[in-house]
N, C-alpha and C. Protein backbone atom coordinates (compact mmCIF):
# COMPACT_ATOMS: atom_id res chain seq x y z
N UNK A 1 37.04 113.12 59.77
CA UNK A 1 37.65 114.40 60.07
C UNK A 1 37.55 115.33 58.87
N UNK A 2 38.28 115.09 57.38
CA UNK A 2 37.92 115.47 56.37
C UNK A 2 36.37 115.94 56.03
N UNK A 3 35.15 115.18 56.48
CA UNK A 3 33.96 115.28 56.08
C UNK A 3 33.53 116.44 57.21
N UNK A 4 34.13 116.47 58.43
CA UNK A 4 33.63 117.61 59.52
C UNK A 4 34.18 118.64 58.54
N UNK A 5 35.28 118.75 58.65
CA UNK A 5 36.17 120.40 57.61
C UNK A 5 35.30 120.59 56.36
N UNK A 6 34.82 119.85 55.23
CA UNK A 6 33.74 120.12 54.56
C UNK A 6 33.07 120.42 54.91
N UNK A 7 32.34 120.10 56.06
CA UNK A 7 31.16 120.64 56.19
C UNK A 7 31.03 121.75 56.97
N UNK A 8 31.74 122.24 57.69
CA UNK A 8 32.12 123.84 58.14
C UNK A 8 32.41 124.58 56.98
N UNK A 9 32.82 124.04 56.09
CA UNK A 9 33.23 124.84 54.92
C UNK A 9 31.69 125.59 54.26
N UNK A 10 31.21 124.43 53.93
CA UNK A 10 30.45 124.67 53.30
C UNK A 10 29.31 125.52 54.33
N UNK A 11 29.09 125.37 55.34
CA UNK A 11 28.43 126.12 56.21
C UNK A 11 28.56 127.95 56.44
N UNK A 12 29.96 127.78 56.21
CA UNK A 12 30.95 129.23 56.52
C UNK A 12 30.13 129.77 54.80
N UNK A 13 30.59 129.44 53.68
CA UNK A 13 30.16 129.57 52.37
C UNK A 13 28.83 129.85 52.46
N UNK A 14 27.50 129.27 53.24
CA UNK A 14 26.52 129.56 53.34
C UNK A 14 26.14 130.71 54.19
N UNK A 15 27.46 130.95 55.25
CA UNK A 15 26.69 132.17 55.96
C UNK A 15 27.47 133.30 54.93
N UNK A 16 28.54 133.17 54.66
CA UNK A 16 29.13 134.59 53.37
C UNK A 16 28.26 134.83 52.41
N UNK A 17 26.76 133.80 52.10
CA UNK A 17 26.38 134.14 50.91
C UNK A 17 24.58 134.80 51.63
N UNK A 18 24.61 134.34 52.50
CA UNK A 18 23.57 135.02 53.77
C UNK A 18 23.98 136.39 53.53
N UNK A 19 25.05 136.57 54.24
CA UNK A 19 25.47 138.27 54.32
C UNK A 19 25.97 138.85 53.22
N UNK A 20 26.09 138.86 51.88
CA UNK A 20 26.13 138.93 51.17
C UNK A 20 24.73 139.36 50.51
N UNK A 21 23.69 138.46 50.83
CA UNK A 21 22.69 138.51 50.00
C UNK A 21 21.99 139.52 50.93
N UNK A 22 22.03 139.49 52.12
CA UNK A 22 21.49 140.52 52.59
C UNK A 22 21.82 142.02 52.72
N UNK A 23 22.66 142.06 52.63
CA UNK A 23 23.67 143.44 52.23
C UNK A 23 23.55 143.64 50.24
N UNK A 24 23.14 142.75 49.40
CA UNK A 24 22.73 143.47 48.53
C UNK A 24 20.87 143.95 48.42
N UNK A 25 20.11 143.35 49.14
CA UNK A 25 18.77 143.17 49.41
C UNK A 25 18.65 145.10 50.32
N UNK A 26 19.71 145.12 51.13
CA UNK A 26 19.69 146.40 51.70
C UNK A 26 19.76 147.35 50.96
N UNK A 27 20.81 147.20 50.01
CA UNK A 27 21.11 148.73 49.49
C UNK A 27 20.03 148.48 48.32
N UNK A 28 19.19 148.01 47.55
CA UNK A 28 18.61 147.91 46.55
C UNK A 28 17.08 148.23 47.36
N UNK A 29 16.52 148.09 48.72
CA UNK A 29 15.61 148.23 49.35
C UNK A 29 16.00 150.31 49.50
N UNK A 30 17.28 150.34 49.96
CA UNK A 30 17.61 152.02 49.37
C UNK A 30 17.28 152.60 48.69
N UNK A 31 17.78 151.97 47.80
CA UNK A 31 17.94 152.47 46.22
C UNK A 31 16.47 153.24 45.82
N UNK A 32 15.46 151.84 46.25
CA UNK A 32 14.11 152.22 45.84
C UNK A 32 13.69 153.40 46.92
N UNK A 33 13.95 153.48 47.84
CA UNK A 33 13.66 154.79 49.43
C UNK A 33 13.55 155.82 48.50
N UNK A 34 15.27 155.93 47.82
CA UNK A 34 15.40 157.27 47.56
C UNK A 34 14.97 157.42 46.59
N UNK A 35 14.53 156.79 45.21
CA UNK A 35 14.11 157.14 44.46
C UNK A 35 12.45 157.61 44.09
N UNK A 36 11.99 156.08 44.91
CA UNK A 36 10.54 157.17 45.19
C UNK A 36 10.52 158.51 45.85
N UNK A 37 11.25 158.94 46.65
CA UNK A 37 11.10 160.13 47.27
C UNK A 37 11.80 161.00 46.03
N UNK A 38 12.82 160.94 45.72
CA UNK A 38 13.07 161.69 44.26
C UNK A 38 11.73 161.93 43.04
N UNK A 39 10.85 160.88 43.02
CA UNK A 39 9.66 160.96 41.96
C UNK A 39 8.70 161.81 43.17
N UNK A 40 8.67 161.94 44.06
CA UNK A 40 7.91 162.57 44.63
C UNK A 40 8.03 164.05 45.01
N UNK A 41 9.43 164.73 45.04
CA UNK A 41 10.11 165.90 45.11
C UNK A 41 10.07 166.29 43.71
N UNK A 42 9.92 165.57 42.26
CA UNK A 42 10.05 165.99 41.58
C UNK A 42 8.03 166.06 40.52
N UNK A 43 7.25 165.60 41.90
CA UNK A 43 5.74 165.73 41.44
C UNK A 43 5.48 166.96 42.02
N UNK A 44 5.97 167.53 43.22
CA UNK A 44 5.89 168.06 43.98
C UNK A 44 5.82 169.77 43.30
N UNK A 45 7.33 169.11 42.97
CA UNK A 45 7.82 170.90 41.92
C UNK A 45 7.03 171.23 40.46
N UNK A 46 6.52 170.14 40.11
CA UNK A 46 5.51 170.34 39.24
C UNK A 46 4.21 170.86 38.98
N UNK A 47 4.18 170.28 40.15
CA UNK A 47 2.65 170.78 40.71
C UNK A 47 2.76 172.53 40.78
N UNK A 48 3.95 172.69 41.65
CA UNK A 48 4.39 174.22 42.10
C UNK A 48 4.34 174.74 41.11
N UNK A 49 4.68 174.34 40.04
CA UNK A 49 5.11 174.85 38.49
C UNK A 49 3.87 175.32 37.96
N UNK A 50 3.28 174.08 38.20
CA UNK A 50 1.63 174.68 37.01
C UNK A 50 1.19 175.02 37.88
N UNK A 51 1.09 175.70 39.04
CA UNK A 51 0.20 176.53 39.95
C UNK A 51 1.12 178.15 39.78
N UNK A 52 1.92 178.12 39.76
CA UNK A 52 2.52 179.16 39.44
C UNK A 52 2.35 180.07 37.77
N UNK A 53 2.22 178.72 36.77
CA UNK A 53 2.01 179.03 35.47
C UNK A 53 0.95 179.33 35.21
N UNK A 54 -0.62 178.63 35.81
CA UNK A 54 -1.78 179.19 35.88
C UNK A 54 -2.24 180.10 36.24
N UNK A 55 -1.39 180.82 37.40
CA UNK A 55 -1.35 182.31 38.04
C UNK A 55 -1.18 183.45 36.95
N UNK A 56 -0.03 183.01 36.48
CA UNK A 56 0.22 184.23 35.54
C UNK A 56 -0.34 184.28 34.03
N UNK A 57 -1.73 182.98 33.91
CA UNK A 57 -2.63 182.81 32.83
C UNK A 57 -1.79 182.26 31.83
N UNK A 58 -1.28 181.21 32.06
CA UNK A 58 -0.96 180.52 31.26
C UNK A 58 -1.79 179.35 30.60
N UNK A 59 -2.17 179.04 29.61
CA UNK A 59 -3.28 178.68 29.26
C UNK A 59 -3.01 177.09 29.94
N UNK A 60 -4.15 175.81 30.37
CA UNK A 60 -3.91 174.86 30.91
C UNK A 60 -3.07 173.49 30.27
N UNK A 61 -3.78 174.04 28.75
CA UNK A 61 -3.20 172.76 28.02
C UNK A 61 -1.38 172.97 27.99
N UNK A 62 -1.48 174.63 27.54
CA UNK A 62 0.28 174.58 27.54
C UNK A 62 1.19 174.05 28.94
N UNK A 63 0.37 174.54 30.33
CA UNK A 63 1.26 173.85 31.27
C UNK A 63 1.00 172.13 31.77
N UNK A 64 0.17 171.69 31.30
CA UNK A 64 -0.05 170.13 30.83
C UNK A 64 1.44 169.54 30.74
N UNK A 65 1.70 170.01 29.20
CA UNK A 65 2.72 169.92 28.47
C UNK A 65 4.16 170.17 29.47
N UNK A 66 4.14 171.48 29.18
CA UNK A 66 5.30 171.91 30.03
C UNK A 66 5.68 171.53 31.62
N UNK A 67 4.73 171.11 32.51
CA UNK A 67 5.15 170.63 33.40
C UNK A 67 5.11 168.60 33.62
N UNK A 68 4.64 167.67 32.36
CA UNK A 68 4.54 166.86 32.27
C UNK A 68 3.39 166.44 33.34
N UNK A 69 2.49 167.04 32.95
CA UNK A 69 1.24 166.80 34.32
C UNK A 69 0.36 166.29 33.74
N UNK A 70 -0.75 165.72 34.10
CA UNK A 70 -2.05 165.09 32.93
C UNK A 70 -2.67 166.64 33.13
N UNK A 71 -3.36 166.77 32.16
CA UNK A 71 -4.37 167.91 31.87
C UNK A 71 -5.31 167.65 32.78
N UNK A 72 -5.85 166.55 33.32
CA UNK A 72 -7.19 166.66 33.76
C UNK A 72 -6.38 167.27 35.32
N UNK A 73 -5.29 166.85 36.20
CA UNK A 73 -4.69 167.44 37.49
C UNK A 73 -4.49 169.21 37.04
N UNK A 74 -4.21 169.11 35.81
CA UNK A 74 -4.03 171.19 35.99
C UNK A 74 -5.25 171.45 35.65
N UNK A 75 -6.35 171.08 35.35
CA UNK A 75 -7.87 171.33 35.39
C UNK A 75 -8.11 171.91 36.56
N UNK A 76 -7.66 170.36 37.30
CA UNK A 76 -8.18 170.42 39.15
C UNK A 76 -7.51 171.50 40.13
N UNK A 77 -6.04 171.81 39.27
CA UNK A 77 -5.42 173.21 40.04
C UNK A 77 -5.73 174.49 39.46
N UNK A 78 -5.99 174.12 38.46
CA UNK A 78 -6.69 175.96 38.30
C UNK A 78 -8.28 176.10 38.98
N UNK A 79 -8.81 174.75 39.43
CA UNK A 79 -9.78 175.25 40.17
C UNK A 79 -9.76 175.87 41.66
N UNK A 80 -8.88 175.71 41.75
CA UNK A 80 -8.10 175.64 43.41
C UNK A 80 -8.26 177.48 43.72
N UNK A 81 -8.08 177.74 44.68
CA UNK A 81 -7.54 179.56 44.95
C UNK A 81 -6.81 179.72 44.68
C-alpha cells in the first residue's frame, strides 16, 4: 500500500516537472519570437536611416558608421533609386 502512494507520488512529481518544464520551454521559445522580430524592426529602421542619409548626400562611409550597417549594404543602397 505504502509502495502504491510512492509511486503516485513520484508520478504526480513527474507530471509537475513535465508542466513545469514545458511552460518554461514556452515562454523562452517567446522570448526568442520577440526578440528576433525586435532585431528585425530595428534592421529595418536602419536601413530607412541610411536611405534617408544618402538622400541628403551624406557621404557612405559616415552612414556605415552611424547607422551600424556594413559599408558594403550602404554601397548597395545608394545604388538603389
Amino acid at each position: 500500500m505504502q509502495a502504491k502512494s510512492s509511486l503516485l507520488t513520484v508520478s504526480q512529481d513527474e507530471i509537475n516537472w513535465a508542466t513545469q518544464n514545458s511552460i518554461f520551454i514556452a515562454r523562452e521559445d517567446q522570448a526568442a519570437i520577440l526578440y528576433n522580430a525586435e532585431q528585425r524592426g530595428v534592421r529595418k529602421n536602419a536601413i530607412a536611416n541610411a536611405k534617408n542619409l544618402l538622400k541628403l548626400g551624406v557621404p557612405a562611409e559616415t552612414v556605415a558608421k552611424g547607422c551600424s550597417l556594413p559599408l558594403e549594404n550602404v554601397l548597395e543602397l545608394a545604388k538603389q533609386p
